[in-house]
N, C-alpha and C. Protein backbone atom coordinates (compact mmCIF):
# COMPACT_ATOMS: atom_id res chain seq x y z
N UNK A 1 132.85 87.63 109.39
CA UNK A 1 132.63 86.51 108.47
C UNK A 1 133.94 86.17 107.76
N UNK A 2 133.68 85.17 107.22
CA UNK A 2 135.29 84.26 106.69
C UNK A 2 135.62 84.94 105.60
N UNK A 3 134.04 85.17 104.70
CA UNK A 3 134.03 85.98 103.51
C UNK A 3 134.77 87.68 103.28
N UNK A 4 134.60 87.75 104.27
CA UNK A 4 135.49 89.25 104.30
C UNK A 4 136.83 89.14 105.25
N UNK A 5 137.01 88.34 106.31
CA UNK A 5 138.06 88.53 107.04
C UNK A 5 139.46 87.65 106.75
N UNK A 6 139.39 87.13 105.64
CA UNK A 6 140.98 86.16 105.02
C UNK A 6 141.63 86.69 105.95
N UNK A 7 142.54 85.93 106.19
CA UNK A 7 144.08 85.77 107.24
C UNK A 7 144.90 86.32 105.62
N UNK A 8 146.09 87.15 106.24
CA UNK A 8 146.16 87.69 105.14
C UNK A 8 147.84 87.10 104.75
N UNK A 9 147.59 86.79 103.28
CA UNK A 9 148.85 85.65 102.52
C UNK A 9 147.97 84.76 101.94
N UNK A 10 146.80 84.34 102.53
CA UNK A 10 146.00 83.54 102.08
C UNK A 10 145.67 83.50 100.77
N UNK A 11 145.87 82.10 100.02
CA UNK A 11 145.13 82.12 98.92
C UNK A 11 143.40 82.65 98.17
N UNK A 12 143.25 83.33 97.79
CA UNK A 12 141.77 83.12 97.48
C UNK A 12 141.29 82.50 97.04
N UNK A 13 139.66 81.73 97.75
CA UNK A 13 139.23 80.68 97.30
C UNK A 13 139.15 80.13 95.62
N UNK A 14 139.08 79.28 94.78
CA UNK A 14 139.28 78.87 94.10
C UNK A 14 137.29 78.77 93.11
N UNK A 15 137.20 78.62 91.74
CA UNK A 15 136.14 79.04 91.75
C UNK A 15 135.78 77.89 91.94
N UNK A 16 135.73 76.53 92.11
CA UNK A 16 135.30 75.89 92.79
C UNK A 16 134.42 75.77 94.22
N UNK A 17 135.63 76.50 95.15
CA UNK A 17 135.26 76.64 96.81
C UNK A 17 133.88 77.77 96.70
N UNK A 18 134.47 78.63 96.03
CA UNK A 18 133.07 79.75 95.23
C UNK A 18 131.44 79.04 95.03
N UNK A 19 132.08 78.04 94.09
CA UNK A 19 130.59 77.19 94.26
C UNK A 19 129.95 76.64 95.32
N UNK A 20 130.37 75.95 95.89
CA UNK A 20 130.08 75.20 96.76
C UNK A 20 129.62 76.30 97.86
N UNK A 21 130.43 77.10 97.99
CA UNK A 21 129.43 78.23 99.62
C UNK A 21 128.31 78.47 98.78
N UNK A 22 128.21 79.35 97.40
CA UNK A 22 126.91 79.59 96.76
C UNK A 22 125.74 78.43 97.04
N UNK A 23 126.04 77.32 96.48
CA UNK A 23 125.26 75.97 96.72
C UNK A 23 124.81 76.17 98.43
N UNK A 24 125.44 76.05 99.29
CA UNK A 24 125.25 75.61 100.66
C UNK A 24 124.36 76.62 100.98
N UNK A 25 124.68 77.70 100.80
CA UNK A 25 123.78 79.54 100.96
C UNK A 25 122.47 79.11 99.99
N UNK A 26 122.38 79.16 98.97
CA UNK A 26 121.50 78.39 98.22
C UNK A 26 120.35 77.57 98.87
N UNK A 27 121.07 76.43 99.96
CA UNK A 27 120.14 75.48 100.54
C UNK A 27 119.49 75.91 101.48
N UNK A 28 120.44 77.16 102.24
CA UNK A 28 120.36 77.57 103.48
C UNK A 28 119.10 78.30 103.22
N UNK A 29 118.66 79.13 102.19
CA UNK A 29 118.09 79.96 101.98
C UNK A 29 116.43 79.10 102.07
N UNK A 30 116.71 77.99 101.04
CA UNK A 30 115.42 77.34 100.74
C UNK A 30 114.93 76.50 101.77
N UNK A 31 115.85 75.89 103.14
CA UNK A 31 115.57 75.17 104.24
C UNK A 31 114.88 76.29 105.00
N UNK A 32 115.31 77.61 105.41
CA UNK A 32 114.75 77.98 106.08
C UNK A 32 113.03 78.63 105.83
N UNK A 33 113.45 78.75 104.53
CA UNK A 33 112.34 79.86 104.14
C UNK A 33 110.78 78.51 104.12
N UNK A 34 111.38 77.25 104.37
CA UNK A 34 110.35 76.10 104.31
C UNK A 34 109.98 75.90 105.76
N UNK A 35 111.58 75.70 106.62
CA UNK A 35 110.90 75.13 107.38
C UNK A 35 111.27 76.30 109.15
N UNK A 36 111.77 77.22 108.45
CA UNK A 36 112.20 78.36 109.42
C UNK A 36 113.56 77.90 110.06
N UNK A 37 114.02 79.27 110.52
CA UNK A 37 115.39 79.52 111.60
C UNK A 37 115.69 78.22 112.51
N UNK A 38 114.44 77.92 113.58
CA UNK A 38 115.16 76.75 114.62
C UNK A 38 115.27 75.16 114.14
N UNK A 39 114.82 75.27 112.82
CA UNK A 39 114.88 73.94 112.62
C UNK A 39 115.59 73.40 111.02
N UNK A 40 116.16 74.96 110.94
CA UNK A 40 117.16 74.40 109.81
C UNK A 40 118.85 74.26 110.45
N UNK A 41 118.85 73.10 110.37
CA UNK A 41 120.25 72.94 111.18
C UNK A 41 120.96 72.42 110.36
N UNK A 42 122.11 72.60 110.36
CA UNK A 42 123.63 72.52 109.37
C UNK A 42 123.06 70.81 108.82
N UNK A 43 122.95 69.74 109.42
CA UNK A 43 122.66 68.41 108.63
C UNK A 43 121.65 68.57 107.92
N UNK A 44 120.68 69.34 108.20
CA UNK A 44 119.21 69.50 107.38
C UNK A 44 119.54 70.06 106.08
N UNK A 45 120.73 71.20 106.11
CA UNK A 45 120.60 72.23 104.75
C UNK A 45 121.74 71.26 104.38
N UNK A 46 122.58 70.52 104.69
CA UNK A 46 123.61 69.55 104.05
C UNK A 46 122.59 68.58 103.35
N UNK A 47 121.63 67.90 103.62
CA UNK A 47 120.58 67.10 103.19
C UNK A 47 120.14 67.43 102.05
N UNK A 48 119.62 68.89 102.21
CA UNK A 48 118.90 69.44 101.00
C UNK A 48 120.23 69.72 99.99
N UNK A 49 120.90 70.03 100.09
CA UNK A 49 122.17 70.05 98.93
C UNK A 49 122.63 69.30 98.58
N UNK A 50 122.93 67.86 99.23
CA UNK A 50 123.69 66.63 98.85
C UNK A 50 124.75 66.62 99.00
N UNK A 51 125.43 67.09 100.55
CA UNK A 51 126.65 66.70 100.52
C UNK A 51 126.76 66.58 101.83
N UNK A 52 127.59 66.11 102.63
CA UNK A 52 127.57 66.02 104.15
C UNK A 52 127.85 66.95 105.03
N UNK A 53 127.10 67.22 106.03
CA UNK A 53 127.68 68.03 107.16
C UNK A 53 129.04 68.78 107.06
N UNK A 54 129.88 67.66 107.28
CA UNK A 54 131.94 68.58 107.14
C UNK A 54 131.81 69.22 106.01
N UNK A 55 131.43 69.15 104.79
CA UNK A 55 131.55 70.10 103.84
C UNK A 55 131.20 71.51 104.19
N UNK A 56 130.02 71.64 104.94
CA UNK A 56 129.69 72.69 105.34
C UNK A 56 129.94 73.24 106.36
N UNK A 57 130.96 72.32 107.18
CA UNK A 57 131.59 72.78 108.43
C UNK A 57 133.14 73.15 107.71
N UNK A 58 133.63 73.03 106.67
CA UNK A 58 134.73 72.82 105.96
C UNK A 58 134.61 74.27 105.23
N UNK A 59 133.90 74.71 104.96
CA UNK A 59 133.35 76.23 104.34
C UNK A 59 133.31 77.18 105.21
N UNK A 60 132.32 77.46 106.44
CA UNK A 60 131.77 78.32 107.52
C UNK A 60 132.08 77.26 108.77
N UNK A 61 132.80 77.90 109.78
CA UNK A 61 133.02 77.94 111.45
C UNK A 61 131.61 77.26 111.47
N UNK A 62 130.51 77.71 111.58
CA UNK A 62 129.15 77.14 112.20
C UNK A 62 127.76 77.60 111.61
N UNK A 63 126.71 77.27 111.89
CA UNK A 63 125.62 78.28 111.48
C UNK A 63 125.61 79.53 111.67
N UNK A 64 126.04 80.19 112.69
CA UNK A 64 125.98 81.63 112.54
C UNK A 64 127.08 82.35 111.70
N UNK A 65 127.98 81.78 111.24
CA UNK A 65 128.80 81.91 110.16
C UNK A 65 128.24 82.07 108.75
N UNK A 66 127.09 81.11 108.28
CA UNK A 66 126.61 81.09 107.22
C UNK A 66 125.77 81.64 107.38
N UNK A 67 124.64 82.08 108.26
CA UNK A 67 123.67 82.94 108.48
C UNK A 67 124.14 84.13 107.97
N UNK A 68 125.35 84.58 108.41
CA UNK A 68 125.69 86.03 108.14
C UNK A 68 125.93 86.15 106.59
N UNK A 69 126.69 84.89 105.92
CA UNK A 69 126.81 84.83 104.60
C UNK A 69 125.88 84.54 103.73
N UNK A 70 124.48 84.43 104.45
CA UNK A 70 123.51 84.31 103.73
C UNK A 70 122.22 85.81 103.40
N UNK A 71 122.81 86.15 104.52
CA UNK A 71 122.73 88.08 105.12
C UNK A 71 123.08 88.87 103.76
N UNK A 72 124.83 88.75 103.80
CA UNK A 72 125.48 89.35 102.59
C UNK A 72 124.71 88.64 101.35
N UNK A 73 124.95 87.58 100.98
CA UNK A 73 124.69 87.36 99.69
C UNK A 73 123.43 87.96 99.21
N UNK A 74 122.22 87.97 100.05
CA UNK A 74 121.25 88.33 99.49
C UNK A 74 121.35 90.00 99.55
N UNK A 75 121.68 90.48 100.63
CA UNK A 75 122.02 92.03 100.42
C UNK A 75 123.21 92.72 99.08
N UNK A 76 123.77 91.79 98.71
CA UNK A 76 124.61 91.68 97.84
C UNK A 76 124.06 91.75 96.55
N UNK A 77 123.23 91.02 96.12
CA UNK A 77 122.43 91.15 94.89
C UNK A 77 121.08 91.84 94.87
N UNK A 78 120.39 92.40 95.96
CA UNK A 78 119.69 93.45 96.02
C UNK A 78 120.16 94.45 95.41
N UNK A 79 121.40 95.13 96.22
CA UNK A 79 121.80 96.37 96.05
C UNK A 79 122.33 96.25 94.41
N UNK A 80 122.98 95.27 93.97
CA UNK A 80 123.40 95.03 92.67
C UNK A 80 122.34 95.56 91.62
N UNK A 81 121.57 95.25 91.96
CA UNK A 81 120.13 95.10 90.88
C UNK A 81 119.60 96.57 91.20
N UNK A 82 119.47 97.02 92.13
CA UNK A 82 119.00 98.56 92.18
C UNK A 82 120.09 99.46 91.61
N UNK A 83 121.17 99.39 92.40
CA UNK A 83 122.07 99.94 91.97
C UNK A 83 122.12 100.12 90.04
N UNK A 84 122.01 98.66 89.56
CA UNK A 84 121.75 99.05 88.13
C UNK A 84 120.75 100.19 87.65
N UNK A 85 119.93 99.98 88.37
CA UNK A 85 118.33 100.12 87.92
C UNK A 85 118.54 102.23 87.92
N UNK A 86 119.53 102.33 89.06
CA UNK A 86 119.90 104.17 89.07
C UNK A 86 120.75 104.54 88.35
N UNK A 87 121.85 103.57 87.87
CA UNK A 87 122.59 104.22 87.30
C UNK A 87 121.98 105.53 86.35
N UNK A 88 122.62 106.13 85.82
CA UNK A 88 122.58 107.39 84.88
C UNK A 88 121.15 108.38 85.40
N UNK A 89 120.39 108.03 86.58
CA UNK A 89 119.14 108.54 86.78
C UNK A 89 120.00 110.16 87.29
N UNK A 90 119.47 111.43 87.54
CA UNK A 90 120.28 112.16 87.97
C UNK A 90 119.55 113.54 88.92
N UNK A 91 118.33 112.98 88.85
CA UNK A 91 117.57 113.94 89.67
C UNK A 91 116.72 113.08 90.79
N UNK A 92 116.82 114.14 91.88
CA UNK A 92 116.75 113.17 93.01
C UNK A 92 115.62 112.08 93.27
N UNK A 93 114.63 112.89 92.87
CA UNK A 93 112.80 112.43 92.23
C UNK A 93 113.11 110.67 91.70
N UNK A 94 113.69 111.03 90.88
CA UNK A 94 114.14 109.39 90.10
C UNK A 94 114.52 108.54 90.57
N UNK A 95 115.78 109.29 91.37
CA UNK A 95 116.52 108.35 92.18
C UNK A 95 115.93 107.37 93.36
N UNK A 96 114.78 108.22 94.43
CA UNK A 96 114.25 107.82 95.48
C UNK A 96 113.17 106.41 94.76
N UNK A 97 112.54 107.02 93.66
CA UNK A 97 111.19 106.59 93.17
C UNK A 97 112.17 105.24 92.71
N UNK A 98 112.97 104.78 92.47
CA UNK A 98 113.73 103.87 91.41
C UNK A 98 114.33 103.10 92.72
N UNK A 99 114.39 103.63 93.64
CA UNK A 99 114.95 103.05 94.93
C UNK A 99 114.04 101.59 95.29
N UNK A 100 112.88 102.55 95.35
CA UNK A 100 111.59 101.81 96.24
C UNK A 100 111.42 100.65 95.15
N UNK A 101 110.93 100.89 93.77
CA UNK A 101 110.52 100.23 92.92
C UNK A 101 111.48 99.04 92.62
N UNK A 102 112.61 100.00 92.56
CA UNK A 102 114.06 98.94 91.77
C UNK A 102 113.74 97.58 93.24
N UNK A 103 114.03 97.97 94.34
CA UNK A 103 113.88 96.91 95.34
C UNK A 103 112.83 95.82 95.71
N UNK A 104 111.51 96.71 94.73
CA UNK A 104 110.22 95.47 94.82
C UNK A 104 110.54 94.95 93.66
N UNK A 105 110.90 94.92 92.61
CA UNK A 105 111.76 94.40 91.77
C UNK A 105 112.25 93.26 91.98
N UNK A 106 113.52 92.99 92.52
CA UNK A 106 114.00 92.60 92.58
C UNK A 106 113.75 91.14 94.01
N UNK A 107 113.01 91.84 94.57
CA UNK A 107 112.52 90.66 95.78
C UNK A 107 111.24 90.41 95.33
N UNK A 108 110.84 90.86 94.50
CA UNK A 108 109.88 89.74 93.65
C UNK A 108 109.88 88.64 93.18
N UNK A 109 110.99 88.89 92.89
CA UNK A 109 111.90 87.68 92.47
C UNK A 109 112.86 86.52 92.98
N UNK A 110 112.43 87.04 94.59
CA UNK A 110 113.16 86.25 95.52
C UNK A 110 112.55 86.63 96.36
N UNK A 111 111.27 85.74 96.67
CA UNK A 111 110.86 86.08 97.91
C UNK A 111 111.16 84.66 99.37
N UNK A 112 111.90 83.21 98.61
CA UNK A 112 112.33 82.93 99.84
C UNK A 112 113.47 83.51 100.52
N UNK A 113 114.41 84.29 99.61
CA UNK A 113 115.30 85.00 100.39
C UNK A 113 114.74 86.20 101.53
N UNK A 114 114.03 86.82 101.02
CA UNK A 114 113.35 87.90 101.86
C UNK A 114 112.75 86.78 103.19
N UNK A 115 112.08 85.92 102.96
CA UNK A 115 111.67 85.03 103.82
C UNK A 115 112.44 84.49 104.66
N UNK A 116 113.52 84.23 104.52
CA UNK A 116 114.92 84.20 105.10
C UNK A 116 115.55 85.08 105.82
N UNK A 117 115.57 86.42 105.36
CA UNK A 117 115.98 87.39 106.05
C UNK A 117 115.32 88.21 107.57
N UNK A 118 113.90 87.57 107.26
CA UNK A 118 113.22 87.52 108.27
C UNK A 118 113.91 86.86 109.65
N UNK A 119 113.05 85.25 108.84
CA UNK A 119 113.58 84.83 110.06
C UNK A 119 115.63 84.84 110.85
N UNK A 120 115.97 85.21 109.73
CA UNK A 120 117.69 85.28 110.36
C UNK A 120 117.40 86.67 111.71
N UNK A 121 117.12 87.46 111.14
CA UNK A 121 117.25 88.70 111.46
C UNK A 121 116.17 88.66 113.36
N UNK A 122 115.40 87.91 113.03
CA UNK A 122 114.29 88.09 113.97
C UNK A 122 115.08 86.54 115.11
N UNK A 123 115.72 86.00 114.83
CA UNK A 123 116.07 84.42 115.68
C UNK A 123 117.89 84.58 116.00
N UNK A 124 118.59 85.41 115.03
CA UNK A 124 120.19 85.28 115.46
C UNK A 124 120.50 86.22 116.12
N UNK A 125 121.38 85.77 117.49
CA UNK A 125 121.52 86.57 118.48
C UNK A 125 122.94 86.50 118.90
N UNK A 126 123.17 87.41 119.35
CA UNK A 126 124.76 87.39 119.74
C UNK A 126 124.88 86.87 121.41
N UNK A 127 125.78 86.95 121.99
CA UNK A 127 126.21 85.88 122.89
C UNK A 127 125.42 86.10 123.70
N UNK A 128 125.06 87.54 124.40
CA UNK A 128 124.30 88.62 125.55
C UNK A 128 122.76 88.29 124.99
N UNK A 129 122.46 87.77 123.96
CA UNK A 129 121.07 87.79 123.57
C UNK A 129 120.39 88.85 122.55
N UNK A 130 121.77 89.74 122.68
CA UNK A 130 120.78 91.24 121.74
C UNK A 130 120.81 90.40 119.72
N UNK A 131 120.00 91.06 119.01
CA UNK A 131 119.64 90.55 118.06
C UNK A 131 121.21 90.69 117.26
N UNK A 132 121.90 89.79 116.18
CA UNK A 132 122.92 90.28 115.48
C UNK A 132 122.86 91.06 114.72
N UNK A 133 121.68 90.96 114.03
CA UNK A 133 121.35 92.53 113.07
C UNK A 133 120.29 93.17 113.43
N UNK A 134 120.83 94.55 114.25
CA UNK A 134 119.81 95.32 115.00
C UNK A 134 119.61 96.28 114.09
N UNK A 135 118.50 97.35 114.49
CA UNK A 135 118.24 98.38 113.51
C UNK A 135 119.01 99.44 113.29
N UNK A 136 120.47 99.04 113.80
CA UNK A 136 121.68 100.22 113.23
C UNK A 136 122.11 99.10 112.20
N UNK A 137 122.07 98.01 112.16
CA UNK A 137 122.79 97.39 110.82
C UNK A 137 122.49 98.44 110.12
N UNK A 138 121.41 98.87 109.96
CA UNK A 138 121.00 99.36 108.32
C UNK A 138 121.63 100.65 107.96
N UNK A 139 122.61 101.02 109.11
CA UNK A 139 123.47 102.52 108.90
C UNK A 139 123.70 103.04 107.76
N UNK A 140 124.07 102.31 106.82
CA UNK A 140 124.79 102.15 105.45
C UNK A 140 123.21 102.81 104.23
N UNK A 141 122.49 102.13 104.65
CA UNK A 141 121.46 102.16 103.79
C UNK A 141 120.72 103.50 104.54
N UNK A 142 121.08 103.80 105.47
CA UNK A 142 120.18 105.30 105.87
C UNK A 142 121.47 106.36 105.28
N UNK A 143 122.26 105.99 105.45
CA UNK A 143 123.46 106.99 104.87
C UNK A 143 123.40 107.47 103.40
N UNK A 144 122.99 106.33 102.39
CA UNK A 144 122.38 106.37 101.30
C UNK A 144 121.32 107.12 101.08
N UNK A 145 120.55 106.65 101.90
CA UNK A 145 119.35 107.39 101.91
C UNK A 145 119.20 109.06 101.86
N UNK A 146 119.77 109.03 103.11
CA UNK A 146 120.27 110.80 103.87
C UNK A 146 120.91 111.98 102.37
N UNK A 147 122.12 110.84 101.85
CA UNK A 147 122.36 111.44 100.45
C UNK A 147 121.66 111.61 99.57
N UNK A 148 120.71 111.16 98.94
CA UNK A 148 119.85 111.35 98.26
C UNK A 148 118.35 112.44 98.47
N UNK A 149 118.06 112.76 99.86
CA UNK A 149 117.40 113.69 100.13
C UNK A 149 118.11 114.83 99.91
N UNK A 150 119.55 114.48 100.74
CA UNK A 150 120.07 116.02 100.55
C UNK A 150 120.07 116.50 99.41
N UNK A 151 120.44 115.63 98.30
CA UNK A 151 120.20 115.90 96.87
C UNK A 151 119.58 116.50 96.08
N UNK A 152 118.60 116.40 96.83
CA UNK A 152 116.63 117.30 96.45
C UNK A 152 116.51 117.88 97.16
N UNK A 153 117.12 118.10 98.41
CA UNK A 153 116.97 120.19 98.63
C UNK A 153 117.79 120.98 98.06
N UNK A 154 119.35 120.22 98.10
CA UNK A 154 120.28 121.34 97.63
C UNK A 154 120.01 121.75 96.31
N UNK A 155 119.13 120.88 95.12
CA UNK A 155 119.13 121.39 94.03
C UNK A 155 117.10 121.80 93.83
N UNK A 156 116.54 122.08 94.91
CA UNK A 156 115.30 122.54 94.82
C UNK A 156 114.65 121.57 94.64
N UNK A 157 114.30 120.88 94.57
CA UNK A 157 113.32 119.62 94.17
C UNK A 157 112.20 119.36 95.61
N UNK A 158 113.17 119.14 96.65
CA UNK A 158 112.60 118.55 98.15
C UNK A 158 112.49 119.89 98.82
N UNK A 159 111.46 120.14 99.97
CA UNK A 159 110.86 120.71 100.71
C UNK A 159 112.25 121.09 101.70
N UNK A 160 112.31 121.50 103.26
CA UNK A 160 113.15 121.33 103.90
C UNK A 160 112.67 120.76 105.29
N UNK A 161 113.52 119.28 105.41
CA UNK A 161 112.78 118.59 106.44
C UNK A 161 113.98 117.62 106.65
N UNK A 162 114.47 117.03 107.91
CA UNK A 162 115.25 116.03 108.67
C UNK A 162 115.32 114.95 107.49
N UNK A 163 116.57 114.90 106.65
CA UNK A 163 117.03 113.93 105.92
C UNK A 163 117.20 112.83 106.45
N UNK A 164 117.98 112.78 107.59
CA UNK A 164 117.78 111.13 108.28
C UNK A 164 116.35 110.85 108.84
N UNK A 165 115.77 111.90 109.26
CA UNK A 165 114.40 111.37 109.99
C UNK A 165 113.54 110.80 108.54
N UNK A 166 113.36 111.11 107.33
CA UNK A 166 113.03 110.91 106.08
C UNK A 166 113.83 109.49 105.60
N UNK A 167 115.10 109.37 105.76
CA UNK A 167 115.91 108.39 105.40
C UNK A 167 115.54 106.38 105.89
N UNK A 168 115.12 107.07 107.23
CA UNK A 168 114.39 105.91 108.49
C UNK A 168 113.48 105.91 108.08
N UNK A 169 112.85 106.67 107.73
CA UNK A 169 111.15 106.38 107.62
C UNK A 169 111.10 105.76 106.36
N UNK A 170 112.02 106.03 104.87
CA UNK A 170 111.94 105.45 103.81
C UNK A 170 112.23 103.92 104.28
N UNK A 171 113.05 103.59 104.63
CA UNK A 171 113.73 102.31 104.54
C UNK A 171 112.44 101.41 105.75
N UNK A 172 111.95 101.87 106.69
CA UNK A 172 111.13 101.48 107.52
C UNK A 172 110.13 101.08 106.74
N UNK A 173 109.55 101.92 105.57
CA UNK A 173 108.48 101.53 105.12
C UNK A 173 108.39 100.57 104.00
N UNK A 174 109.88 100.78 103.46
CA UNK A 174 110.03 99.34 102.50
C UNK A 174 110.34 98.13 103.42
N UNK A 175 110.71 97.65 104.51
CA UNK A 175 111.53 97.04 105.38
C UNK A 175 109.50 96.31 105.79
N UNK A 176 108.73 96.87 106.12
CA UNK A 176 106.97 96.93 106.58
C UNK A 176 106.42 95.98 105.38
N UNK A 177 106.67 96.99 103.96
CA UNK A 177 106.15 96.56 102.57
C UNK A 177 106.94 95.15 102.39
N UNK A 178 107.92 95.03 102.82
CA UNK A 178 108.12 93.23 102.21
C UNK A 178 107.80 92.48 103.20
N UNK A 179 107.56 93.18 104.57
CA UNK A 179 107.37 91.75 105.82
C UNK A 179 105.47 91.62 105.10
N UNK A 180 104.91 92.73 105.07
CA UNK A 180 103.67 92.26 104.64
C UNK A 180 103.20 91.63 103.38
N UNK A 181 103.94 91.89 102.30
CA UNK A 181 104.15 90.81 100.99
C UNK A 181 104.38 89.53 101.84
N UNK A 182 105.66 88.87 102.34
CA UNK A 182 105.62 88.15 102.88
C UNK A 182 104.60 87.06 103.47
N UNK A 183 103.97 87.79 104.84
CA UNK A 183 102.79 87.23 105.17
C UNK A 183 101.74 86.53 104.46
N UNK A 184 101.47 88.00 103.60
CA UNK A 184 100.47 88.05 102.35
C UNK A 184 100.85 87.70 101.05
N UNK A 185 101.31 86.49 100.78
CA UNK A 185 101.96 86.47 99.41
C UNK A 185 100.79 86.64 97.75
N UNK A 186 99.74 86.56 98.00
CA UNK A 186 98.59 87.45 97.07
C UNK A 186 98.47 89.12 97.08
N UNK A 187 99.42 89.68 98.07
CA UNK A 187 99.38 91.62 98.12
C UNK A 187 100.19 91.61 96.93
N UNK A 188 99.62 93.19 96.21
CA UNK A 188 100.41 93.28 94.73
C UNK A 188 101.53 94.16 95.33
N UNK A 189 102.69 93.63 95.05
CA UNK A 189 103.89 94.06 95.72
C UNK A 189 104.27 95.09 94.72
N UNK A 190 103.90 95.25 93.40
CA UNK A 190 104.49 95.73 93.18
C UNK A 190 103.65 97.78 93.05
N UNK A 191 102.21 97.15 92.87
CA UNK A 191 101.24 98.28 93.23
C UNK A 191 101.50 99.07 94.44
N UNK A 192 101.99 98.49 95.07
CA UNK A 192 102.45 98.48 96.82
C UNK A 192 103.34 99.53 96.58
N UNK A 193 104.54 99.20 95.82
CA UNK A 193 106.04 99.88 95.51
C UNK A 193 105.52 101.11 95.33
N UNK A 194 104.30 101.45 94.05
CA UNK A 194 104.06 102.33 93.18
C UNK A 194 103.52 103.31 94.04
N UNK A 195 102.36 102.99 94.93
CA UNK A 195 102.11 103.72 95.77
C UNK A 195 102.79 104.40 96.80
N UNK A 196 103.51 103.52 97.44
CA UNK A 196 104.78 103.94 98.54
C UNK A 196 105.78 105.31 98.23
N UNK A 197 106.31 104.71 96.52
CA UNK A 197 106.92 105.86 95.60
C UNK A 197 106.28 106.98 95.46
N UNK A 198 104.96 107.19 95.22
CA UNK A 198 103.82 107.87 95.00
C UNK A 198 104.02 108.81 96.54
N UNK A 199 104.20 108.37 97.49
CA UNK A 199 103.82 109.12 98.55
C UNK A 199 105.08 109.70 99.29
N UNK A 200 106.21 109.07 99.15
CA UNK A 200 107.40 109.77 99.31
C UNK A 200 107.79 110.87 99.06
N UNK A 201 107.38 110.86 97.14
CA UNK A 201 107.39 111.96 96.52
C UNK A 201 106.53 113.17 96.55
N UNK A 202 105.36 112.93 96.84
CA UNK A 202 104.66 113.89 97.79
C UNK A 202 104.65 114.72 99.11
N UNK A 203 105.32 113.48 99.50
CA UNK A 203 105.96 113.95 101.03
C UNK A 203 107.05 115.06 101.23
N UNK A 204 108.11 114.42 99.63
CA UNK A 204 109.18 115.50 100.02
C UNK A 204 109.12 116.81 98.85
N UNK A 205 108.53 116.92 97.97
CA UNK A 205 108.51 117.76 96.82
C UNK A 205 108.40 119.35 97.53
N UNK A 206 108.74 119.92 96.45
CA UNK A 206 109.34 121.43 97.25
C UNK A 206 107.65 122.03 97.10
């Protein structure tokens, strides 16, 4: 992405140029989550923002350019908002339980983005056809994960059992819990969280 790969000497964008991708990501988010992946096309989300096509070809190479920047941004302020939500927590119990919760949280509050992430994730494909974000994207977030179990055996808390196999299965089951919020936008997402938390911690307690 453009967003991470500057040619390097390059100026950084200006907070202006700042706005304007926010805005376009913004539209991108609310075109699709209305009218889905194949039929939000670069003039459609230029439409819904009010500005023309080249602007948004003037920002991002193409749609799969902004797809990906629409990837980050929302993964971007997820993790932001959880990440708050752990700070100073310090036992592992907290940490996991604050994980699940902090994240229904926060996509409560954004559920056309989650709606979005769907369809990006399930429709963008790389050249060969395989999906662009396959289920190793989430490496990062099982790595996280993995740390935080280890956390609760090494200091007694957790049972002894496959930290990554635990790590997948956490993130699988929040990854389940928002496609079915989704669907179901009357499921109590956040009763959902409570329970999920509820059973983790059961799962792994010493």
């Amino acid at each position: 992405m453009r967003s991470e790969n500057e040619p390097s000497g390059q100026n950084p964008r200006s907070f202006i140029e700042e706005a304007r991708r926010a805005q376009i990501v913004c539209s991108a988010v609310a075109v699709i989550a209305e009218a889905g992946f194949a039929k939000a096309s670069l003039a459609r989300i230029a439409e819904h923002a009010g500005i023309s096509k080249g602007v948004i070809s003037y920002h991002f190479a193409g749609k799969d350019e902004l797809m990906e920047e629409v990837v980050r941004h929302t993964y971007q302020g997820a993790v932001a908002h959880v990440a708050a939500r752990m700070e100073g927590l310090t036992t592992a119990t907290e940490l996991v339980r604050t994980h699940i919760l902090a994240a229904a949280e926060y996509m409560r509050g954004h559920r056309d983005q989650l709606k979005t992430l769907g369809e990006i994730f399930n429709n963008l494909r790389e050249a060969d056809g395989a999906p662009r974000f396959g289920i190793n994207g989430n490496e990062k977030l099982y790595e996280l994960l993995e740390r935080l179990y280890r956390l609760g055996q090494a200091g007694g808390e957790f049972r002894a059992f496959d930290p990554r196999v635990m790590a997948v299965t956490h993130q699988a089951a929040l990854d389940t819990m928002f496609a079915y919020w989704v669907a179901n936008p009357g499921h109590d997402l956040d009763a959902h969280a409570r329970e999920l938390a509820d059973l983790v911690e059961r799962a792994c307690r010493a």
